[in-house]
PDB file of N, CA and C in Angstrom:
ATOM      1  N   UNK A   1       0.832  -1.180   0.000  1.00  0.00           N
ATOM      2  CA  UNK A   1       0.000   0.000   0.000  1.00  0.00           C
ATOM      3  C   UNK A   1       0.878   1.246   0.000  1.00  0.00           C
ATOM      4  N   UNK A   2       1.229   1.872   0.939  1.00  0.00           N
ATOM      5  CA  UNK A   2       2.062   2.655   1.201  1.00  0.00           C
ATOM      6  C   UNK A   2       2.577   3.814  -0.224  1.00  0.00           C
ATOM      7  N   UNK A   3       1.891   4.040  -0.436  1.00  0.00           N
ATOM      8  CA  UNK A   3       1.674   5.702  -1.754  1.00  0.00           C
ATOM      9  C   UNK A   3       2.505   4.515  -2.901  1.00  0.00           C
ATOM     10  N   UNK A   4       1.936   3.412  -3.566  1.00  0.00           N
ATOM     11  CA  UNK A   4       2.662   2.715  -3.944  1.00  0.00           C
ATOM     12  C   UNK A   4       3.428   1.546  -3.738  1.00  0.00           C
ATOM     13  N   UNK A   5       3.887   1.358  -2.985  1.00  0.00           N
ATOM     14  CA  UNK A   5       5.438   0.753  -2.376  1.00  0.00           C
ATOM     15  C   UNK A   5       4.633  -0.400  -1.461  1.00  0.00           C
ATOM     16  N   UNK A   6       5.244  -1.570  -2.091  1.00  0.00           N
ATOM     17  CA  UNK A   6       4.308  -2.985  -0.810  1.00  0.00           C
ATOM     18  C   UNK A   6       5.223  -2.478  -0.002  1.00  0.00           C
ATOM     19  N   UNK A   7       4.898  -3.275   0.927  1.00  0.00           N
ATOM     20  CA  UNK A   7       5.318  -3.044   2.470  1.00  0.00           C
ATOM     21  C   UNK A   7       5.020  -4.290   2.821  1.00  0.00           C
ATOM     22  N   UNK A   8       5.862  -5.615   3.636  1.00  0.00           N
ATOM     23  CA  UNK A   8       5.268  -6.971   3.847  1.00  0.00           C
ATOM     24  C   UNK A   8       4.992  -6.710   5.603  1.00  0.00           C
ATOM     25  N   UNK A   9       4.307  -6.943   5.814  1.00  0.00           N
ATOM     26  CA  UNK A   9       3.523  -6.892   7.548  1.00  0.00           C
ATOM     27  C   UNK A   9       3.742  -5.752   8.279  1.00  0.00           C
ATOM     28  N   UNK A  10       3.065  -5.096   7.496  1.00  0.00           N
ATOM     29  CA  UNK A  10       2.953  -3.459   7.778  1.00  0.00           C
ATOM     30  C   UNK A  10       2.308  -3.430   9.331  1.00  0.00           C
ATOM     31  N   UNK A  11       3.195  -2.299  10.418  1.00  0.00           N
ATOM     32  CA  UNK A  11       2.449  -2.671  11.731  1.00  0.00           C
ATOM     33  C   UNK A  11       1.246  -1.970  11.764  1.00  0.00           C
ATOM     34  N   UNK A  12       0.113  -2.067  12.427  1.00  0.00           N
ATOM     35  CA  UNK A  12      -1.008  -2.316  12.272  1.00  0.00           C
ATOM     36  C   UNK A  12      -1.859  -0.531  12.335  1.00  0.00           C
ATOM     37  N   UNK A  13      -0.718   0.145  12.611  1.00  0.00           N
ATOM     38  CA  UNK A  13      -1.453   1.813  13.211  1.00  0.00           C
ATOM     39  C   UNK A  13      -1.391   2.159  11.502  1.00  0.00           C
ATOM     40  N   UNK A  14       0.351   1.233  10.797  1.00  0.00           N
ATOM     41  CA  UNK A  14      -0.028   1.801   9.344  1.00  0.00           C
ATOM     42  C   UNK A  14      -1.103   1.601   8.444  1.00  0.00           C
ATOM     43  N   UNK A  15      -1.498   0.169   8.745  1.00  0.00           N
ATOM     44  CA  UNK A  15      -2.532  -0.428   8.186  1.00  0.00           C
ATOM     45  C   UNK A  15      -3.575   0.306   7.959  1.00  0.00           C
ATOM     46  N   UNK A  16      -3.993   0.604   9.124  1.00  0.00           N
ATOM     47  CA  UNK A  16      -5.757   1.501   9.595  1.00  0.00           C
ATOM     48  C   UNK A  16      -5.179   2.726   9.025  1.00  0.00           C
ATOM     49  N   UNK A  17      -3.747   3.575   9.162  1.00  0.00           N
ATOM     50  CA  UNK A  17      -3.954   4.734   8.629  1.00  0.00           C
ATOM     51  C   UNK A  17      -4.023   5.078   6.879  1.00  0.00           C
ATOM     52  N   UNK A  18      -3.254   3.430   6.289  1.00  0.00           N
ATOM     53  CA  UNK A  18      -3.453   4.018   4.862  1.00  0.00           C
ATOM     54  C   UNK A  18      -5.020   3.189   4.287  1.00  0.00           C
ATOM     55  N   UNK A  19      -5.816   2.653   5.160  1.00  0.00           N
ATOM     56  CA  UNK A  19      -6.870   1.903   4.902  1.00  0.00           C
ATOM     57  C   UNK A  19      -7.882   3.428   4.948  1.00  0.00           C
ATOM     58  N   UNK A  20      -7.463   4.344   5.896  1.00  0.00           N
ATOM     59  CA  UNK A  20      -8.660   5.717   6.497  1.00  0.00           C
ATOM     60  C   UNK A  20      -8.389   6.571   5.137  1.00  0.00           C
ATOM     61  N   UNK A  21      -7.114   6.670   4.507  1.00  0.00           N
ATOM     62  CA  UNK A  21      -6.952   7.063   3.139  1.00  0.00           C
ATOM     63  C   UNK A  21      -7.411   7.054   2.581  1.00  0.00           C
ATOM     64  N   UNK A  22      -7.296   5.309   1.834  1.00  0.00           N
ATOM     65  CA  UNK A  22      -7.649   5.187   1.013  1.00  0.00           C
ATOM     66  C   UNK A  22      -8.955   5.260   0.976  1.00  0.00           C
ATOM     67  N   UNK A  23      -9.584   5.202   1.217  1.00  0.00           N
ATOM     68  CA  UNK A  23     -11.517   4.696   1.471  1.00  0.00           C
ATOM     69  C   UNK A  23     -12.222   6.020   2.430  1.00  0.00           C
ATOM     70  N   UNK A  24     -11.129   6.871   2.665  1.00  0.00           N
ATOM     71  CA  UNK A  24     -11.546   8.034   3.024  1.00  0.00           C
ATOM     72  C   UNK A  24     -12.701   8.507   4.227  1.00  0.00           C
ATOM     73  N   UNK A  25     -12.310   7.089   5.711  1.00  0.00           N
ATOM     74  CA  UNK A  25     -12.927   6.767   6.265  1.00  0.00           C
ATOM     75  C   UNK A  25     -12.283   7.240   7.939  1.00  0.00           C
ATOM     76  N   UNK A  26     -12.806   7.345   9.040  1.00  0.00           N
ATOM     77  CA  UNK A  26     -12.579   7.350   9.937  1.00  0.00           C
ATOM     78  C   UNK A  26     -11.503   5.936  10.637  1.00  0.00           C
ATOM     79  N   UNK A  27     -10.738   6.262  11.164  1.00  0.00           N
ATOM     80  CA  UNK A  27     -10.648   4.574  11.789  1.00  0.00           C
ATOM     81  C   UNK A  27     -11.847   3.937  13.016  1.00  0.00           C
ATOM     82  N   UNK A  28     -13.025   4.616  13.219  1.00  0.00           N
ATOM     83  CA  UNK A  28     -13.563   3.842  13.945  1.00  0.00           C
ATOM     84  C   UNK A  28     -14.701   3.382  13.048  1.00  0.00           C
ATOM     85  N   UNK A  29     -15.022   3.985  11.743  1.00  0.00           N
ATOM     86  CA  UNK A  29     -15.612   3.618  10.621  1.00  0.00           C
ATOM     87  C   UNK A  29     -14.728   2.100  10.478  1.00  0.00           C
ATOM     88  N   UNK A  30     -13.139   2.259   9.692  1.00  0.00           N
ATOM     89  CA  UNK A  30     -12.717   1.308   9.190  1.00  0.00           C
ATOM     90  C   UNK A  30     -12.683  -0.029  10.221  1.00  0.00           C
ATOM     91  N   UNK A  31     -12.788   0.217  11.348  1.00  0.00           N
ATOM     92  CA  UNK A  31     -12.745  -0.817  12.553  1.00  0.00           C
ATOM     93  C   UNK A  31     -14.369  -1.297  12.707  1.00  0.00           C
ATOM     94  N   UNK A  32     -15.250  -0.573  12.430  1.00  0.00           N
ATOM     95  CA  UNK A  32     -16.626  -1.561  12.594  1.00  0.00           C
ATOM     96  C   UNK A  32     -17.186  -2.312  11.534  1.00  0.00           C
ATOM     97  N   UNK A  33     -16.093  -1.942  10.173  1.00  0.00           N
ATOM     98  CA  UNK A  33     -16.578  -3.170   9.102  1.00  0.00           C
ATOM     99  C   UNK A  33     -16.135  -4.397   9.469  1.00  0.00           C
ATOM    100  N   UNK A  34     -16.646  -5.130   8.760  1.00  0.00           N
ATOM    101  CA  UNK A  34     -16.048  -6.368   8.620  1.00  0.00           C
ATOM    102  C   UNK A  34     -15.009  -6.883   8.058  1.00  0.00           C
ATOM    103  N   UNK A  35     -14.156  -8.039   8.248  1.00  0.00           N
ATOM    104  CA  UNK A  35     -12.544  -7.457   8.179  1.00  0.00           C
ATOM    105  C   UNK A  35     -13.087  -8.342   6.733  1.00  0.00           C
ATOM    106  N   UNK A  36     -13.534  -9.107   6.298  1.00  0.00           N
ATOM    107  CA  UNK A  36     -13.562  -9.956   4.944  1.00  0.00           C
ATOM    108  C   UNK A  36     -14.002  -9.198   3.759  1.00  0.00           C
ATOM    109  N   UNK A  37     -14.717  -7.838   4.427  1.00  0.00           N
ATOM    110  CA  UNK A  37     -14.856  -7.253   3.235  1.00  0.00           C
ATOM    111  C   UNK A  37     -13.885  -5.763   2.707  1.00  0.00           C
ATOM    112  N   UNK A  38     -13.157  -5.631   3.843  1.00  0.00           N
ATOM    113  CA  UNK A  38     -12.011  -4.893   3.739  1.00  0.00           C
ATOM    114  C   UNK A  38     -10.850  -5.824   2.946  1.00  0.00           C
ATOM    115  N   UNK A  39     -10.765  -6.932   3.556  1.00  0.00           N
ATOM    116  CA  UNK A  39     -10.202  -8.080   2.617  1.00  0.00           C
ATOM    117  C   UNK A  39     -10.082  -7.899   1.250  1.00  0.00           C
ATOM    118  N   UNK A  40     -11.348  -7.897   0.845  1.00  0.00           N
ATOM    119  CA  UNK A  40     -11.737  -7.847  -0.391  1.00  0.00           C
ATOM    120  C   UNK A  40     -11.685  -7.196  -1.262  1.00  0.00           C
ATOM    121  N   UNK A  41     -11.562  -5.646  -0.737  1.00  0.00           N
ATOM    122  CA  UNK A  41     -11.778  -4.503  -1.126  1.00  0.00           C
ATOM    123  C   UNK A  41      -9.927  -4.098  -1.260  1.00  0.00           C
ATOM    124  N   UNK A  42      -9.041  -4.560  -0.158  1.00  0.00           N
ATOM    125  CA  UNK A  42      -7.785  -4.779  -0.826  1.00  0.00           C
ATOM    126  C   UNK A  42      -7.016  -5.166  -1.621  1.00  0.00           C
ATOM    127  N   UNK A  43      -7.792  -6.221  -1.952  1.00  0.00           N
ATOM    128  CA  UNK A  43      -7.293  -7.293  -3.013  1.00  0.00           C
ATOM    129  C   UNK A  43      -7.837  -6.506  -3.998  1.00  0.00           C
ATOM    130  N   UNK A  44      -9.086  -5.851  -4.133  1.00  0.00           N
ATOM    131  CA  UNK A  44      -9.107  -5.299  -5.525  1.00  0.00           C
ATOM    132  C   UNK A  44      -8.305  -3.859  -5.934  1.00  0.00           C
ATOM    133  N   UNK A  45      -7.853  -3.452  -4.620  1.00  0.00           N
ATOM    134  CA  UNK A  45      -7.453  -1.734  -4.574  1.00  0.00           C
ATOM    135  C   UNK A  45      -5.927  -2.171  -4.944  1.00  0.00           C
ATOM    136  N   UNK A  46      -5.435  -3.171  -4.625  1.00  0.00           N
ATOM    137  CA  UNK A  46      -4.277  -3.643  -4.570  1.00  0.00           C
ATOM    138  C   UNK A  46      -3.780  -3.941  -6.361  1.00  0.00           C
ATOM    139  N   UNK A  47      -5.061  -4.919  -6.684  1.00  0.00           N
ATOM    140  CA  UNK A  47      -4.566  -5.617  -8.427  1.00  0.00           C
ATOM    141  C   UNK A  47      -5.474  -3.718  -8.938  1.00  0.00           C
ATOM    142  N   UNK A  48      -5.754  -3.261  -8.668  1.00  0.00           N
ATOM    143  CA  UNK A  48      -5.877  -1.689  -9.577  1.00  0.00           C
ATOM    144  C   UNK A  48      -4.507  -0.941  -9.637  1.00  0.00           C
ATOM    145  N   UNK A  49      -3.997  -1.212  -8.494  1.00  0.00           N
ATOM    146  CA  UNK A  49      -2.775  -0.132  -8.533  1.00  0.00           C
ATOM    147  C   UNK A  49      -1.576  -0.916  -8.940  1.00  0.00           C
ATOM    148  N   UNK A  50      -1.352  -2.004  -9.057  1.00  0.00           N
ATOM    149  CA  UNK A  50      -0.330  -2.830 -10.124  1.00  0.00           C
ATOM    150  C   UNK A  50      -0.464  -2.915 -11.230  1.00  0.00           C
ATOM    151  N   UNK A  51      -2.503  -2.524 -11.511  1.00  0.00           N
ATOM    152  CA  UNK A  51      -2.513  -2.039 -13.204  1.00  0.00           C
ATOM    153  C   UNK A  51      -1.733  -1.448 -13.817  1.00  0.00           C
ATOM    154  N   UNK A  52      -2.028  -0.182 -12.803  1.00  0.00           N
ATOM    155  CA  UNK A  52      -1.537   1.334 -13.161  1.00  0.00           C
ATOM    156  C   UNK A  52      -0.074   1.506 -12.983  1.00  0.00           C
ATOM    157  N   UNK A  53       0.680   0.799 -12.145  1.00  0.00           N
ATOM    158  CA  UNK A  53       1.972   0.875 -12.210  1.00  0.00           C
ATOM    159  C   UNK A  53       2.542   0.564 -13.142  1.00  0.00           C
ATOM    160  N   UNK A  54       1.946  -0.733 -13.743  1.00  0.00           N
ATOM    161  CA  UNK A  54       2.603  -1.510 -15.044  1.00  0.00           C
ATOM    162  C   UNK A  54       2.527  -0.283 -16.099  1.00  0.00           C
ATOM    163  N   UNK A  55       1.383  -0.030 -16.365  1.00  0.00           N
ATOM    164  CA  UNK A  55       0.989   0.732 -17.402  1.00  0.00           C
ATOM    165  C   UNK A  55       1.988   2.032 -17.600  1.00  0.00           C
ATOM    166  N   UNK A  56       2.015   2.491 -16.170  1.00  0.00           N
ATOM    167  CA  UNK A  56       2.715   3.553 -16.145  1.00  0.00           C
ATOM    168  C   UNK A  56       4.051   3.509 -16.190  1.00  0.00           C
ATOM    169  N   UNK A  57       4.662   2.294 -15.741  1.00  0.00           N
ATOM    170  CA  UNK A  57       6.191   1.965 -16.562  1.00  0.00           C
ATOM    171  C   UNK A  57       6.604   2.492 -18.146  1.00  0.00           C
ATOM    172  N   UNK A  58       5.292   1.334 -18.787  1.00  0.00           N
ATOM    173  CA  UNK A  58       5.472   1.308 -19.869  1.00  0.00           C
ATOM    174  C   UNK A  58       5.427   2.776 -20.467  1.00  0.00           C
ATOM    175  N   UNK A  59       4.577   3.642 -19.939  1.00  0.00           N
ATOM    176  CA  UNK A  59       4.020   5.162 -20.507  1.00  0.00           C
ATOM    177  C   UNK A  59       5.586   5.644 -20.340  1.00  0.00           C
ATOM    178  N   UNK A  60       6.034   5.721 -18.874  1.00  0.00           N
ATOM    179  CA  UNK A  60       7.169   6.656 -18.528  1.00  0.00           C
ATOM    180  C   UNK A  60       8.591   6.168 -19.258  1.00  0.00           C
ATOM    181  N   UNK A  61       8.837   4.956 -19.477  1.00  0.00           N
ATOM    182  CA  UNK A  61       9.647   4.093 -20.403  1.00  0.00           C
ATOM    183  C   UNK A  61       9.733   4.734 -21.839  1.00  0.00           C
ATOM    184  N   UNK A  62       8.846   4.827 -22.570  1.00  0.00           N
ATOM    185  CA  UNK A  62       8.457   5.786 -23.920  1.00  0.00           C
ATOM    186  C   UNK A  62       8.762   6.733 -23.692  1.00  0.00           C
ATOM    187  N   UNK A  63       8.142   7.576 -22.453  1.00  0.00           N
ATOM    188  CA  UNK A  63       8.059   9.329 -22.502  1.00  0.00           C
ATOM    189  C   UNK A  63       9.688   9.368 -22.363  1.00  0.00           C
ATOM    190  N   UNK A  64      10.410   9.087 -21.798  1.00  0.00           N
ATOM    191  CA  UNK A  64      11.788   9.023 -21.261  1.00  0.00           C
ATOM    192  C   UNK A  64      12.736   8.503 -22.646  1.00  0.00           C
ATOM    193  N   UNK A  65      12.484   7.798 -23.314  1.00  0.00           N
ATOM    194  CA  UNK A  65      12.658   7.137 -24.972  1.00  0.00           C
ATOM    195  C   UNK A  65      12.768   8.700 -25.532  1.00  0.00           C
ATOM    196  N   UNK A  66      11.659   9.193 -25.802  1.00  0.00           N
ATOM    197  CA  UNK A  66      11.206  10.466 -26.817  1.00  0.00           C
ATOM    198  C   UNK A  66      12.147  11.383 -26.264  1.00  0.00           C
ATOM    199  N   UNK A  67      12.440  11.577 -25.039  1.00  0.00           N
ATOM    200  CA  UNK A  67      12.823  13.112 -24.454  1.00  0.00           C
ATOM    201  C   UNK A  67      14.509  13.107 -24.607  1.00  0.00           C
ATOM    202  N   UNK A  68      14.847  11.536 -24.751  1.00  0.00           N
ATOM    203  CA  UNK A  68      16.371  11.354 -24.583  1.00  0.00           C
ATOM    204  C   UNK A  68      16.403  11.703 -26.713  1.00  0.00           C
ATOM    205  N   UNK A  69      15.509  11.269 -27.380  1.00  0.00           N
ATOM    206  CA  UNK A  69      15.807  11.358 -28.792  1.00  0.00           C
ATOM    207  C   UNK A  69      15.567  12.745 -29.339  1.00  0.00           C
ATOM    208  N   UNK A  70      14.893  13.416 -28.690  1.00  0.00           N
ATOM    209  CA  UNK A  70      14.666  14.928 -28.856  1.00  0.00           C
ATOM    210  C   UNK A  70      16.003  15.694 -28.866  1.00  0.00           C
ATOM    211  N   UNK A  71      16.763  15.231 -27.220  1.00  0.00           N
ATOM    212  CA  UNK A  71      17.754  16.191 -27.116  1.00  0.00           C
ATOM    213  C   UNK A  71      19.211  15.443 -27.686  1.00  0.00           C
ATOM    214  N   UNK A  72      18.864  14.232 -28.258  1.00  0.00           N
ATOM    215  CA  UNK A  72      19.663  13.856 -29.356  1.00  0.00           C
ATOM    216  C   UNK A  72      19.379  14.721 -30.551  1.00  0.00           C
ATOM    217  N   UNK A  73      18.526  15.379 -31.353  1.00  0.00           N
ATOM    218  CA  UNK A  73      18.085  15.794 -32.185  1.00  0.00           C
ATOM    219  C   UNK A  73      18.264  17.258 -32.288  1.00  0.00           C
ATOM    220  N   UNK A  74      18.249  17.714 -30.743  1.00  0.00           N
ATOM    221  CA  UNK A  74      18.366  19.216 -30.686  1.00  0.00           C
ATOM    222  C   UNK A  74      20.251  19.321 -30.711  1.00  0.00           C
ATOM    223  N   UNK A  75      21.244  18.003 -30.428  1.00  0.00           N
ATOM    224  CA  UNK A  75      22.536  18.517 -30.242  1.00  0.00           C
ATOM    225  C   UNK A  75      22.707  18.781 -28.824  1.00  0.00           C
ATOM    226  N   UNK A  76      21.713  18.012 -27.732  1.00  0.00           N
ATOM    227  CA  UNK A  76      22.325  18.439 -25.762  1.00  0.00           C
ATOM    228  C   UNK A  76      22.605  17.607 -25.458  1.00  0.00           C
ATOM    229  N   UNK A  77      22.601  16.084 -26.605  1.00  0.00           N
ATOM    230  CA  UNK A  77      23.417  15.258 -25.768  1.00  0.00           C
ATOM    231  C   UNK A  77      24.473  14.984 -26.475  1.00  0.00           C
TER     232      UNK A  77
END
């Protein structure tokens, strides 16, 4: 979780605080759900943001491609 970045057995104040984040909830909100559907709701928040990472490799991989052939082109490198 962590703005990105796994984290393996994150201690538990981090947990609830990037869970109140993300879902934009109180922690005594995030503490009276049920933990299977917070479960659940990780696992999907989790495979969304490995979408977007991948994707965004690939985007920033290109953009970074173009900008290095530009200033090949302009004579700065």
């Amino acid at each position: 979780m962590l703005d990105g970045k796994k984290v393996s057995n994150p201690d538990q104040s981090i947990e609830l605080y990037e869970l109140c984040k993300t879902f934009h909830k109180l922690p005594s909100e995030i503490l009276a759900e049920d933990a299977d559907d917070i479960m659940l709701l990780l696992i999907v928040h989790n495979a969304v943001n490995s979408h977007q990472a991948e994707s965004g490799d690939k985007a920033g991989k290109k953009s970074r491609r173009d900008d290095l052939k530009a200033k090949r082109q302009r004579g700065e490198i």
